[in-house]
PDB file of N, CA and C in Angstrom:
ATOM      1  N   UNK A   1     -58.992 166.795  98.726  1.00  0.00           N
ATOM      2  CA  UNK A   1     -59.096 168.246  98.585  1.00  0.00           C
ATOM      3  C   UNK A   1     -59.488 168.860  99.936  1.00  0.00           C
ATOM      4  N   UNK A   2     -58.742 170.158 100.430  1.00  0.00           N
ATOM      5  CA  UNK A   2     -59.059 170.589 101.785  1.00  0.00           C
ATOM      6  C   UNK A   2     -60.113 171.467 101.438  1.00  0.00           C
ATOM      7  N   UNK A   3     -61.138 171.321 102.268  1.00  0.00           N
ATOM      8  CA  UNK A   3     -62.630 172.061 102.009  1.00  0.00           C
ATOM      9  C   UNK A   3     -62.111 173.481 102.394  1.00  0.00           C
ATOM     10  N   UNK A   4     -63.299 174.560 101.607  1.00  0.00           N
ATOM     11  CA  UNK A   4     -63.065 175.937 101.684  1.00  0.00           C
ATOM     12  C   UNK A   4     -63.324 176.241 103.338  1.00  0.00           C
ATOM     13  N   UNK A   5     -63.791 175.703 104.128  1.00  0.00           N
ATOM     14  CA  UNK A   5     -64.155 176.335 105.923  1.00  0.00           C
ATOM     15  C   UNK A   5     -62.778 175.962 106.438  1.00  0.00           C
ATOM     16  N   UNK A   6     -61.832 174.931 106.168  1.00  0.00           N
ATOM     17  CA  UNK A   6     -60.302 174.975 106.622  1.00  0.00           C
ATOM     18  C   UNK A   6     -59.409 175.524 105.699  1.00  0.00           C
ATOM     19  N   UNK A   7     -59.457 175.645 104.505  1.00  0.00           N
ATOM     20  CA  UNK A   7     -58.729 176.748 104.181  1.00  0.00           C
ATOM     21  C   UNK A   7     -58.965 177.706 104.457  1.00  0.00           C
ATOM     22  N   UNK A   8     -60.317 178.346 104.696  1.00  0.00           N
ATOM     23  CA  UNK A   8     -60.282 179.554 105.782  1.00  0.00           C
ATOM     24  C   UNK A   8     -60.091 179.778 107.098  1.00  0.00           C
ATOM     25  N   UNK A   9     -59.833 179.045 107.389  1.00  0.00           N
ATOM     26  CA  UNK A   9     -59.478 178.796 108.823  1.00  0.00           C
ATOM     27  C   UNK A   9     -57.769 178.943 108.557  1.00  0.00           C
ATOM     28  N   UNK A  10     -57.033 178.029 107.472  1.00  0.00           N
ATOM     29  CA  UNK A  10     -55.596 178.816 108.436  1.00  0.00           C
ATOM     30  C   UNK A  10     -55.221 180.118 107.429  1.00  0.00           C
ATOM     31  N   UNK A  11     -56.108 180.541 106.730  1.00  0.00           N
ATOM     32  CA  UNK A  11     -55.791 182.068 106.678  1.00  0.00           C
ATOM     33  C   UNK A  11     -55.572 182.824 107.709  1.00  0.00           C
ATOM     34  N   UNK A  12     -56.405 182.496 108.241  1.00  0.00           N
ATOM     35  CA  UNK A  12     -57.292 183.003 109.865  1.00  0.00           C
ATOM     36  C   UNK A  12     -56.173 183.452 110.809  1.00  0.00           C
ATOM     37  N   UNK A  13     -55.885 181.956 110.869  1.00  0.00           N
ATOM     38  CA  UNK A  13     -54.936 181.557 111.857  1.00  0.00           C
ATOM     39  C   UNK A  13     -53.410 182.145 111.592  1.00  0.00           C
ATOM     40  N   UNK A  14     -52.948 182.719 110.400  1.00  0.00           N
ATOM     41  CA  UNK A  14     -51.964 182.771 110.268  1.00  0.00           C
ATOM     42  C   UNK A  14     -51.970 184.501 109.269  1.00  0.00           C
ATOM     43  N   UNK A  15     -53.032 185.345 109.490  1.00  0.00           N
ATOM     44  CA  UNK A  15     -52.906 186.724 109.248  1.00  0.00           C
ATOM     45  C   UNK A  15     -52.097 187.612 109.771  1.00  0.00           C
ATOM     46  N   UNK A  16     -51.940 187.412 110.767  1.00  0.00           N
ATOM     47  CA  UNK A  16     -50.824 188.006 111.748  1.00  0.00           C
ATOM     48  C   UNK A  16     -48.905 187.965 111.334  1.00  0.00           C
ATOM     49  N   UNK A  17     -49.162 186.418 110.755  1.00  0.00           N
ATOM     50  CA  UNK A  17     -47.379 186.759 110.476  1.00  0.00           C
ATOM     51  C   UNK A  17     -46.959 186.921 108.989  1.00  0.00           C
ATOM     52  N   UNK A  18     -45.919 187.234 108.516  1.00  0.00           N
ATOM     53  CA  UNK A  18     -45.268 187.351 107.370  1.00  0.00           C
ATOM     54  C   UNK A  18     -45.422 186.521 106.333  1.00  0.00           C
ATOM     55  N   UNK A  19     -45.236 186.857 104.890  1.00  0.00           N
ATOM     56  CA  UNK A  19     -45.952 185.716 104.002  1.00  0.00           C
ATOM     57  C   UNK A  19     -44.743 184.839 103.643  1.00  0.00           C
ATOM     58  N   UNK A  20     -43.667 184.345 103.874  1.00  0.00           N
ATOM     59  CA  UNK A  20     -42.996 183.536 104.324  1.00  0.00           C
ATOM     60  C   UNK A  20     -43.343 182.406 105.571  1.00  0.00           C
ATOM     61  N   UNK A  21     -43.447 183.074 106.520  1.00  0.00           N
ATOM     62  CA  UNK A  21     -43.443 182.302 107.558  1.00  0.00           C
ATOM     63  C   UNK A  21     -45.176 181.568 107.693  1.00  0.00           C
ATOM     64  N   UNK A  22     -45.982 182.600 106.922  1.00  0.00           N
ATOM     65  CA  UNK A  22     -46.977 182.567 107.172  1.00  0.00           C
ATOM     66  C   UNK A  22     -47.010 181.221 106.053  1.00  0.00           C
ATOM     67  N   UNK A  23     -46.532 180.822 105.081  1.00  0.00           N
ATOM     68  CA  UNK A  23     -46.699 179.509 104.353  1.00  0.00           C
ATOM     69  C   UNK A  23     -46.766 178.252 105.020  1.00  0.00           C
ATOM     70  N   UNK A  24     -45.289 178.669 105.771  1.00  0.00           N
ATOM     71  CA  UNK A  24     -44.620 177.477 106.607  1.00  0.00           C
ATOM     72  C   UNK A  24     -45.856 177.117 107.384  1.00  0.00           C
ATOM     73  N   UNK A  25     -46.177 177.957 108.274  1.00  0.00           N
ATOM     74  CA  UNK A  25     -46.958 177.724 109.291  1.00  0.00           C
ATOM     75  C   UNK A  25     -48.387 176.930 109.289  1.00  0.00           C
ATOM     76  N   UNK A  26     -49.034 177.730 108.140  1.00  0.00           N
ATOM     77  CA  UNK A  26     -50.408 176.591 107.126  1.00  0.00           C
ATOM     78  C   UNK A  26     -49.627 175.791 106.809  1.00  0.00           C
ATOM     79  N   UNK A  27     -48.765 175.447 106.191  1.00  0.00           N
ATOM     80  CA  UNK A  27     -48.604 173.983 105.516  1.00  0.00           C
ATOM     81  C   UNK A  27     -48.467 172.973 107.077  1.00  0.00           C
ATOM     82  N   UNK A  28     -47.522 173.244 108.327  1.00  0.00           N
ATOM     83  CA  UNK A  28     -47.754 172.629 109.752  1.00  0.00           C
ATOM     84  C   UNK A  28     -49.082 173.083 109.920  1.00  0.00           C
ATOM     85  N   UNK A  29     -49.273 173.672 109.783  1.00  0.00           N
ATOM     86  CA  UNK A  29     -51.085 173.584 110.735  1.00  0.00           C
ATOM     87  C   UNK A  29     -52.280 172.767 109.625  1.00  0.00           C
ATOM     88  N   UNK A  30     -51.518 172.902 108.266  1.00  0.00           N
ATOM     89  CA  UNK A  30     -52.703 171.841 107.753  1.00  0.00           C
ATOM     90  C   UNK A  30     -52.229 170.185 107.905  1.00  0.00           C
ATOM     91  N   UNK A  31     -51.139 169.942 108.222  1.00  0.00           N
ATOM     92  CA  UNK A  31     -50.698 168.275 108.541  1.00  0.00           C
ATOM     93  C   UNK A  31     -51.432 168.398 109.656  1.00  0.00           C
ATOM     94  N   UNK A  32     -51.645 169.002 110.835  1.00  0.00           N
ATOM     95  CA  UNK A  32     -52.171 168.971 112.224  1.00  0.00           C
ATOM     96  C   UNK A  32     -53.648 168.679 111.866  1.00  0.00           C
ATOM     97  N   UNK A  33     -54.042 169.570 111.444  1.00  0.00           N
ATOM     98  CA  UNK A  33     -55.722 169.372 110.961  1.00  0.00           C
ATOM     99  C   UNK A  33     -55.779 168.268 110.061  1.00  0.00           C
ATOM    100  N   UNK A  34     -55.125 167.696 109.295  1.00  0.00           N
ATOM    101  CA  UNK A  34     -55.323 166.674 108.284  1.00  0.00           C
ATOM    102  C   UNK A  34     -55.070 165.438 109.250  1.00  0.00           C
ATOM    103  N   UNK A  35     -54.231 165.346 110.218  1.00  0.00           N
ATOM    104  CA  UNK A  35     -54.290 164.124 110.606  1.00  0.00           C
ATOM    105  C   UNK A  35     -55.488 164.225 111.491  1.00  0.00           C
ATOM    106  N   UNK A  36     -55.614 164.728 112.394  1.00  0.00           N
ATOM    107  CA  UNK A  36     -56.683 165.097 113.372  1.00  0.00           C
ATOM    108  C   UNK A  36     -58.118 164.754 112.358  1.00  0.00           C
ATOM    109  N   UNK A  37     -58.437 165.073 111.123  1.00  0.00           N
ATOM    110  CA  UNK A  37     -59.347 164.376 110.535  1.00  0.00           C
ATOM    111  C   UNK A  37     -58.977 163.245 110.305  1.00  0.00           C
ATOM    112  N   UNK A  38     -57.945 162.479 109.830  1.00  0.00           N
ATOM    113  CA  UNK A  38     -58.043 161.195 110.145  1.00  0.00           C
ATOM    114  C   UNK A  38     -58.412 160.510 111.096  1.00  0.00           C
ATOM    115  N   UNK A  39     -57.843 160.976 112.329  1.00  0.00           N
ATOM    116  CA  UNK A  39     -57.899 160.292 113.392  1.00  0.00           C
ATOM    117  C   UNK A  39     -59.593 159.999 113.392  1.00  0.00           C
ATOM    118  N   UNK A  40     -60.484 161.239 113.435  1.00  0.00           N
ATOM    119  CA  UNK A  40     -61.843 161.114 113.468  1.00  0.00           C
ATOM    120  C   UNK A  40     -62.461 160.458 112.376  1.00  0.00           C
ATOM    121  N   UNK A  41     -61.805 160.187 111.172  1.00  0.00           N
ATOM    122  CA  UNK A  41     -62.139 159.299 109.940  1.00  0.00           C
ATOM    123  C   UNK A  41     -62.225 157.811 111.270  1.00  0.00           C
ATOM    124  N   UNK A  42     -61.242 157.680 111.586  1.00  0.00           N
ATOM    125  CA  UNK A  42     -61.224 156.138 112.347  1.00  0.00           C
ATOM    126  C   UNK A  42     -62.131 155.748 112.956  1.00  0.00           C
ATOM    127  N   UNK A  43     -62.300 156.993 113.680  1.00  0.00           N
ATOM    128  CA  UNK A  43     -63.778 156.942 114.428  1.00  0.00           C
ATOM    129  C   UNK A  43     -65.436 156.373 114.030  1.00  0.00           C
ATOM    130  N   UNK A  44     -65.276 156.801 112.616  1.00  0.00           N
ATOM    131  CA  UNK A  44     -66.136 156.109 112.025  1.00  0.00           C
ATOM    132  C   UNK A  44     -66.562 157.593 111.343  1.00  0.00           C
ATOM    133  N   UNK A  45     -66.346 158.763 111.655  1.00  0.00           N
ATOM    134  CA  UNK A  45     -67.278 160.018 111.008  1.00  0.00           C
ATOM    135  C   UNK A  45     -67.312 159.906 109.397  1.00  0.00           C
ATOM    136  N   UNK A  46     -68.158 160.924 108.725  1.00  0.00           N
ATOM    137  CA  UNK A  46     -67.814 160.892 107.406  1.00  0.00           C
ATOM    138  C   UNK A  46     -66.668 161.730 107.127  1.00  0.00           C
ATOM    139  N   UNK A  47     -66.027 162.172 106.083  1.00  0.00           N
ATOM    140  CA  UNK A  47     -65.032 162.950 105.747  1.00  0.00           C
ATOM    141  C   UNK A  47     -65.805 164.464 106.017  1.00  0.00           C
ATOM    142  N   UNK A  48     -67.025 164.924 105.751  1.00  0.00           N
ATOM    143  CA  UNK A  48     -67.187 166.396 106.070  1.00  0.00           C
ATOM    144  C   UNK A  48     -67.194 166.498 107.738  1.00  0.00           C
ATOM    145  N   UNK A  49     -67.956 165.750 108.293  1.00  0.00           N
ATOM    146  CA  UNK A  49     -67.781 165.738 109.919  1.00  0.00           C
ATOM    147  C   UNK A  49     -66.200 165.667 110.717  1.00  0.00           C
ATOM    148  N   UNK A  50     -65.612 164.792 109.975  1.00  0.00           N
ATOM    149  CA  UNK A  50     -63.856 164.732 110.490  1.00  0.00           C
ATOM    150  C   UNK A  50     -63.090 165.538 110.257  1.00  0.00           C
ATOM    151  N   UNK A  51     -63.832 166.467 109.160  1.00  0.00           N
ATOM    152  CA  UNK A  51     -63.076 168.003 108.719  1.00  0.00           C
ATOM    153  C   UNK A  51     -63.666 168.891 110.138  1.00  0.00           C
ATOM    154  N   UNK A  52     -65.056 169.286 110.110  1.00  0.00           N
ATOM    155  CA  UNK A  52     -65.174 169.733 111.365  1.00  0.00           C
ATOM    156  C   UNK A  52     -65.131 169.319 112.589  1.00  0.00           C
ATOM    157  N   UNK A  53     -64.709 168.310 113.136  1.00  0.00           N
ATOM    158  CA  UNK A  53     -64.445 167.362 114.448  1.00  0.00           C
ATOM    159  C   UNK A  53     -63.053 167.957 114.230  1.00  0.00           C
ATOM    160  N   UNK A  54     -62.407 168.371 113.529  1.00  0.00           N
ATOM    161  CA  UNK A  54     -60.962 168.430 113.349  1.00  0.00           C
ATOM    162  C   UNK A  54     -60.603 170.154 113.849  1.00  0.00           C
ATOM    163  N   UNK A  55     -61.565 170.872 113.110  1.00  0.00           N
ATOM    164  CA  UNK A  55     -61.397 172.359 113.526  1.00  0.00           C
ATOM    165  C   UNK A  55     -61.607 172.553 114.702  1.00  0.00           C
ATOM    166  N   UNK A  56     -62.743 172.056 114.963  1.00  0.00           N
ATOM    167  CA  UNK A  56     -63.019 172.543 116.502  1.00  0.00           C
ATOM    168  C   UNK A  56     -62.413 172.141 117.341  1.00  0.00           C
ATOM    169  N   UNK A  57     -61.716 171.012 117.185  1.00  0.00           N
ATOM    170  CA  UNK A  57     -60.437 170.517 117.940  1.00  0.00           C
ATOM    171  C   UNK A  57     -59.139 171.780 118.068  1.00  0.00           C
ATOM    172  N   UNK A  58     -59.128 172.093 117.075  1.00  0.00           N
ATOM    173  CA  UNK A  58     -58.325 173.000 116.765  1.00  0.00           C
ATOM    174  C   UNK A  58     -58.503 174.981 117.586  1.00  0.00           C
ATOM    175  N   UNK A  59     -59.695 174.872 118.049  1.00  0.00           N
ATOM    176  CA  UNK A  59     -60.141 175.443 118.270  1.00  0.00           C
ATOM    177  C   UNK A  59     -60.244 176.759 117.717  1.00  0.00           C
ATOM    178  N   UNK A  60     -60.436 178.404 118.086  1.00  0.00           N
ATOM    179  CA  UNK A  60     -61.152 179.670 117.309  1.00  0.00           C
ATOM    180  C   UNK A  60     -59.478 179.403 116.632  1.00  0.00           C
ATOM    181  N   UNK A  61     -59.623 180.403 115.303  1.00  0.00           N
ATOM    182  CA  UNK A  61     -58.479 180.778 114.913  1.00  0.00           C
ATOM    183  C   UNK A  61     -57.594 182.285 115.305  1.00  0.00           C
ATOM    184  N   UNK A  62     -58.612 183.030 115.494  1.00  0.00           N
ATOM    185  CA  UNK A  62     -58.553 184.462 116.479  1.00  0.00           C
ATOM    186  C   UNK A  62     -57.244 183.879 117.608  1.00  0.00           C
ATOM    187  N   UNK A  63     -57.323 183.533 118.453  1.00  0.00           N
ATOM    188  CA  UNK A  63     -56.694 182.752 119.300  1.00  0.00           C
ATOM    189  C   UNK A  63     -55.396 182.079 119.117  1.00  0.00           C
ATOM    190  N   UNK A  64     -55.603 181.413 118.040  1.00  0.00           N
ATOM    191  CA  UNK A  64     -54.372 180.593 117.455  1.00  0.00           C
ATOM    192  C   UNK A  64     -53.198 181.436 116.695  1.00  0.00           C
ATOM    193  N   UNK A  65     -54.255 182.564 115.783  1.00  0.00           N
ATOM    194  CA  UNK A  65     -53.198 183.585 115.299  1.00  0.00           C
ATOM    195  C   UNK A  65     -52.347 184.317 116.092  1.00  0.00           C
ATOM    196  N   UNK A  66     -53.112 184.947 117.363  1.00  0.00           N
ATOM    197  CA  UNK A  66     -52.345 185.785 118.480  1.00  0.00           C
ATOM    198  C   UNK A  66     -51.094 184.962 118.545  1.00  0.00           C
ATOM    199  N   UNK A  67     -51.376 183.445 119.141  1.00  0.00           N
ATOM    200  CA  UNK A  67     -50.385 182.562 119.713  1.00  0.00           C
ATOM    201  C   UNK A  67     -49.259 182.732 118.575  1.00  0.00           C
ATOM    202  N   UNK A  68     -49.744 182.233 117.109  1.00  0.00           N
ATOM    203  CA  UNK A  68     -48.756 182.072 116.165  1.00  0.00           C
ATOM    204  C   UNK A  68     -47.921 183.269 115.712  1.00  0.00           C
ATOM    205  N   UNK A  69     -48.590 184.264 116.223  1.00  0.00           N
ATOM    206  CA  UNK A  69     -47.795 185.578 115.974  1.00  0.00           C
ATOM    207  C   UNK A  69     -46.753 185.888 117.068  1.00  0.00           C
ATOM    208  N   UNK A  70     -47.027 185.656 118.344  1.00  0.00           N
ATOM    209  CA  UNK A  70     -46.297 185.768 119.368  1.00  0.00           C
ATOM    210  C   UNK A  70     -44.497 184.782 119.375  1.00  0.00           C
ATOM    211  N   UNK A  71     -45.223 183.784 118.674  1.00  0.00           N
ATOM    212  CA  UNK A  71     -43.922 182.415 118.864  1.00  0.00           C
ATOM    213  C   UNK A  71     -43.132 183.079 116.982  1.00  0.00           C
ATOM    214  N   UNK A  72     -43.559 183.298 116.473  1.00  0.00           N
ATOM    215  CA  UNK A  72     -43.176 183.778 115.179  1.00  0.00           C
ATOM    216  C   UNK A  72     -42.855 185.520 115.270  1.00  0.00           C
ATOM    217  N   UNK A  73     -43.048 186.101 115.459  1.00  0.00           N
ATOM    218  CA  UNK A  73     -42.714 187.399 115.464  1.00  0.00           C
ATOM    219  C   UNK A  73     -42.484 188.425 116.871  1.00  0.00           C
ATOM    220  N   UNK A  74     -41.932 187.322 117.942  1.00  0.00           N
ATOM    221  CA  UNK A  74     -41.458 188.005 119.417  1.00  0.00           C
ATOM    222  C   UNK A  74     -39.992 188.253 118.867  1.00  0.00           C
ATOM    223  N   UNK A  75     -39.203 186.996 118.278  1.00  0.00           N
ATOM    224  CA  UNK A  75     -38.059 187.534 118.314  1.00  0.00           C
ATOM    225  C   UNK A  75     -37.544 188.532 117.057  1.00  0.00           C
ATOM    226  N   UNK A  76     -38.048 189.196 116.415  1.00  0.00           N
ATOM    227  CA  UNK A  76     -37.452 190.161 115.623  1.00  0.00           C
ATOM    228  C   UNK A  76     -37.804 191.041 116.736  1.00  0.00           C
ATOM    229  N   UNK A  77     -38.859 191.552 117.451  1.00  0.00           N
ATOM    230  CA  UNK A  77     -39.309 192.019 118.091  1.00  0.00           C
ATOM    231  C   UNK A  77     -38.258 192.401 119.063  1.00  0.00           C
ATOM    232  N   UNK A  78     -37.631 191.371 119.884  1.00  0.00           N
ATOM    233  CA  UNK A  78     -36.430 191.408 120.585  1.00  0.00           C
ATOM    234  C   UNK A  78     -35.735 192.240 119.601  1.00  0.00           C
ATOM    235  N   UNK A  79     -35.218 191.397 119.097  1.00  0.00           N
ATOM    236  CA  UNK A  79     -33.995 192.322 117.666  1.00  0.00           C
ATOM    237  C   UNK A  79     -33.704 193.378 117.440  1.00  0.00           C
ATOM    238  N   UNK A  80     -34.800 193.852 117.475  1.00  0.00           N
ATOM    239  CA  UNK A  80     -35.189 195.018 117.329  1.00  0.00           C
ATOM    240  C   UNK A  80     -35.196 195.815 118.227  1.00  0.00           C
ATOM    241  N   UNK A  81     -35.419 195.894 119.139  1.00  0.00           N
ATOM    242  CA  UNK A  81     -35.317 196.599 120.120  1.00  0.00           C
ATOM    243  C   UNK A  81     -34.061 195.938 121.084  1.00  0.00           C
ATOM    244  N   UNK A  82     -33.725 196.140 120.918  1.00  0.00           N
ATOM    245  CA  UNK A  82     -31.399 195.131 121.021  1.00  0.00           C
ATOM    246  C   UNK A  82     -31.094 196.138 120.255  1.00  0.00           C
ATOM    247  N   UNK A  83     -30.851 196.380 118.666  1.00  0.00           N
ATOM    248  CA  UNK A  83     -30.758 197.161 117.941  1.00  0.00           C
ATOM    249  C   UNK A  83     -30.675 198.698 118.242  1.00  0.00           C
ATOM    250  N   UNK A  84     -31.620 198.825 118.816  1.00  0.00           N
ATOM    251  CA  UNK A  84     -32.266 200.776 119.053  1.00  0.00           C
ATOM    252  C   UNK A  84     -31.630 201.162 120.282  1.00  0.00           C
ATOM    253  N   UNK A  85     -31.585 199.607 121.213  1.00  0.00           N
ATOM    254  CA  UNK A  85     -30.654 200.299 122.596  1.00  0.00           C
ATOM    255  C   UNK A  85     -29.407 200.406 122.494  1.00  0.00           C
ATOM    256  N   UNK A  86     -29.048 199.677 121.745  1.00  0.00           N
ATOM    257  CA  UNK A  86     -27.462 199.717 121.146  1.00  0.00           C
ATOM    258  C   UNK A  86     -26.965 200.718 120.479  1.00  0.00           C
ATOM    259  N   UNK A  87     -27.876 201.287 119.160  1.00  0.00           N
ATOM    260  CA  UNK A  87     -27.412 202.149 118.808  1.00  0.00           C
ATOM    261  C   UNK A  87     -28.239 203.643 119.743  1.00  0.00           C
ATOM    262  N   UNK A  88     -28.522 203.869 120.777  1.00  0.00           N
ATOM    263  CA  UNK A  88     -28.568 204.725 121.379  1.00  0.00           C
ATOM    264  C   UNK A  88     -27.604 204.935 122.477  1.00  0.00           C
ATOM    265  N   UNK A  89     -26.993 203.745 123.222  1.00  0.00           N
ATOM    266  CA  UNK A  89     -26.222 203.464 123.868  1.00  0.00           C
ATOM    267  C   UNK A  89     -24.799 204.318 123.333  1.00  0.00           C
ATOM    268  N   UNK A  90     -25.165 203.895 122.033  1.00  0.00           N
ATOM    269  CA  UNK A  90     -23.829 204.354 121.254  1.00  0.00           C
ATOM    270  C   UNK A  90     -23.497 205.968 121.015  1.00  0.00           C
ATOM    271  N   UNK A  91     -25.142 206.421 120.594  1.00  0.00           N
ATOM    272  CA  UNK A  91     -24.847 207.896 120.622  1.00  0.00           C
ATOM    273  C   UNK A  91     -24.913 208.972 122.044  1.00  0.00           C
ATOM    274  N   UNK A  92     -25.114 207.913 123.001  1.00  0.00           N
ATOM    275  CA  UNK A  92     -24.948 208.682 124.121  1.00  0.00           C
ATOM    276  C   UNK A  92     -23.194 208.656 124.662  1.00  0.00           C
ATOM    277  N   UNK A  93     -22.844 207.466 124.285  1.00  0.00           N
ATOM    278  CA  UNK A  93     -21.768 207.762 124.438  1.00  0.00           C
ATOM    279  C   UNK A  93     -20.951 208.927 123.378  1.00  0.00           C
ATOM    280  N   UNK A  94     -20.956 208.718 121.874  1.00  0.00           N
ATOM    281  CA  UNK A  94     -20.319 209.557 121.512  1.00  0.00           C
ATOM    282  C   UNK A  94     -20.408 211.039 121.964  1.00  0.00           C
ATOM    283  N   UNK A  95     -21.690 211.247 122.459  1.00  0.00           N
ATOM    284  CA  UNK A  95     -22.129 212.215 123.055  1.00  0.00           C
ATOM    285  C   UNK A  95     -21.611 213.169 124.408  1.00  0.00           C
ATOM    286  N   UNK A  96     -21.068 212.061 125.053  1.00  0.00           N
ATOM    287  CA  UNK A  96     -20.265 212.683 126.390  1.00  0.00           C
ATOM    288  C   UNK A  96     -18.602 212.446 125.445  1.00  0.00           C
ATOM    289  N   UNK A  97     -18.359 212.144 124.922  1.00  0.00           N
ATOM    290  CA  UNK A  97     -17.061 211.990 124.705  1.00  0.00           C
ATOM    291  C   UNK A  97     -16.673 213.127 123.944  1.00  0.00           C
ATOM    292  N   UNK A  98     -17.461 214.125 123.824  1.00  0.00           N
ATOM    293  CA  UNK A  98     -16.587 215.379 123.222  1.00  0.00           C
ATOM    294  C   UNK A  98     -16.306 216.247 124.452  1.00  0.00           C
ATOM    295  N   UNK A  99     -15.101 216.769 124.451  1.00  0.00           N
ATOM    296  CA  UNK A  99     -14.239 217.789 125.672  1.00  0.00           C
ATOM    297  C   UNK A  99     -15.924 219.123 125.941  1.00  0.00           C
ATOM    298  N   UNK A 100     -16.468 219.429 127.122  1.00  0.00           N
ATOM    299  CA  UNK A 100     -16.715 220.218 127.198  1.00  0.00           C
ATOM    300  C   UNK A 100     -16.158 221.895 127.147  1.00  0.00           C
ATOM    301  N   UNK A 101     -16.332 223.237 126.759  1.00  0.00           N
ATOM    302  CA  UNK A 101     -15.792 224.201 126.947  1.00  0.00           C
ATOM    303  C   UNK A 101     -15.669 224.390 128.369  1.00  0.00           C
ATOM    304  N   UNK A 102     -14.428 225.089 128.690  1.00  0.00           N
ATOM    305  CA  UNK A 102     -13.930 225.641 129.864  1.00  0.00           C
ATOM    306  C   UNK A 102     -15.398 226.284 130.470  1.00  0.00           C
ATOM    307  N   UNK A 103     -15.573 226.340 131.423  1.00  0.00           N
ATOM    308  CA  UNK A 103     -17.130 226.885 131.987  1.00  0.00           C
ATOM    309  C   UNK A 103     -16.078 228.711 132.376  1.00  0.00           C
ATOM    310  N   UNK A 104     -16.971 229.897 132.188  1.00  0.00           N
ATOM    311  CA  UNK A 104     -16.514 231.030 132.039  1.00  0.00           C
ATOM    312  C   UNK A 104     -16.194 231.530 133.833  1.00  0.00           C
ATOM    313  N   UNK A 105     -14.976 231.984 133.786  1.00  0.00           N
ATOM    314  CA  UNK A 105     -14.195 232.734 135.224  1.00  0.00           C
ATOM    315  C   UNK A 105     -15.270 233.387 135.504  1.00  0.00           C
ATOM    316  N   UNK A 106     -15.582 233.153 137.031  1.00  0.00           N
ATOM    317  CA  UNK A 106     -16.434 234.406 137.099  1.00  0.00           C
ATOM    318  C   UNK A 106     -15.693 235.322 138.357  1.00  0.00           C
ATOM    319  N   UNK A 107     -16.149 236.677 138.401  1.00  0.00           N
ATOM    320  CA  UNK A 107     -14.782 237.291 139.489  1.00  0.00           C
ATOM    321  C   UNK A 107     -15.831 237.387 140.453  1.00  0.00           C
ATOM    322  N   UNK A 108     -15.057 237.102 141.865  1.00  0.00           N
ATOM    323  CA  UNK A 108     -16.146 237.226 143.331  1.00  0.00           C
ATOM    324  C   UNK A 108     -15.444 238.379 144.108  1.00  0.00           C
ATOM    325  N   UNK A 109     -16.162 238.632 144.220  1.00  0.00           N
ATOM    326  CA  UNK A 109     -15.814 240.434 145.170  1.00  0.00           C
ATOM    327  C   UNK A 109     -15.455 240.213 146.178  1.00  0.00           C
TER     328      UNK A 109
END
C-alpha cells in the first residue's frame, strides 16, 4: 500500500497538468518512487524510511510539477499559438485582398 505522504506528493507533483495526462504521469512517477524504495529496502532501511529515502530523492514536488507541466503542456502551448498566427496571417491577408476605392481627383490650380 502507497502511504498517504507519497500519495500526496504526486498530487503535488502533477497539479499543474490535465487529468488525463495527469494519471499517466503518477502512475510513471509512482514506479520511479516505488522502485527507488526498493532500492533503499536493499539497503537495509525499513519500509517507512525507504518510502521517505525515496521522496527526498525525488526531491520538492513544487519543482517537479513546474518541470512536469513544462514537458507536458509546452506543446499545445506551441499549437496554439501556430493556430492564432495562422489564422491571423490569414485575415490579414483577406484583408489587403479587397480592391481599394479610387482615392478622390483632386484639382491643382
Amino acid at each position: 500500500m502507497t502511504p498517504p505522504e507519497v500519495q500526496r506528493y504526486l498530487r503535488r507533483a502533477t497539479v499543474l497538468l490535465a487529468p488525463a495526462p495527469a494519471r499517466r504521469v503518477r502512475a510513471e512517477l509512482h514506479g520511479h518512487l516505488h522502485q527507488s524504495m526498493l532500492d533503499a529496502r536493499l539497503r537495509g532501511l525499513s519500509e517507512a524510511q525507504a518510502w521517505a529515502a525515496a521522496l527526498h530523492d525525488a526531491g520538492p514536488a513544487l519543482p517537479a510539477a513546474l518541470r512536469l507541466a513544462r514537458v507536458h503542456t509546452l506543446g499545445h502551448v506551441l499549437r496554439g499559438l501556430l493556430v492564432v498566427g495562422a489564422l491571423g496571417g490569414a485575415a490579414y491577408a483577406l484583408q489587403g485582398s479587397h480592391p481599394l476605392p479610387p482615392a478622390p481627383a483632386q484639382a491643382h490650380p
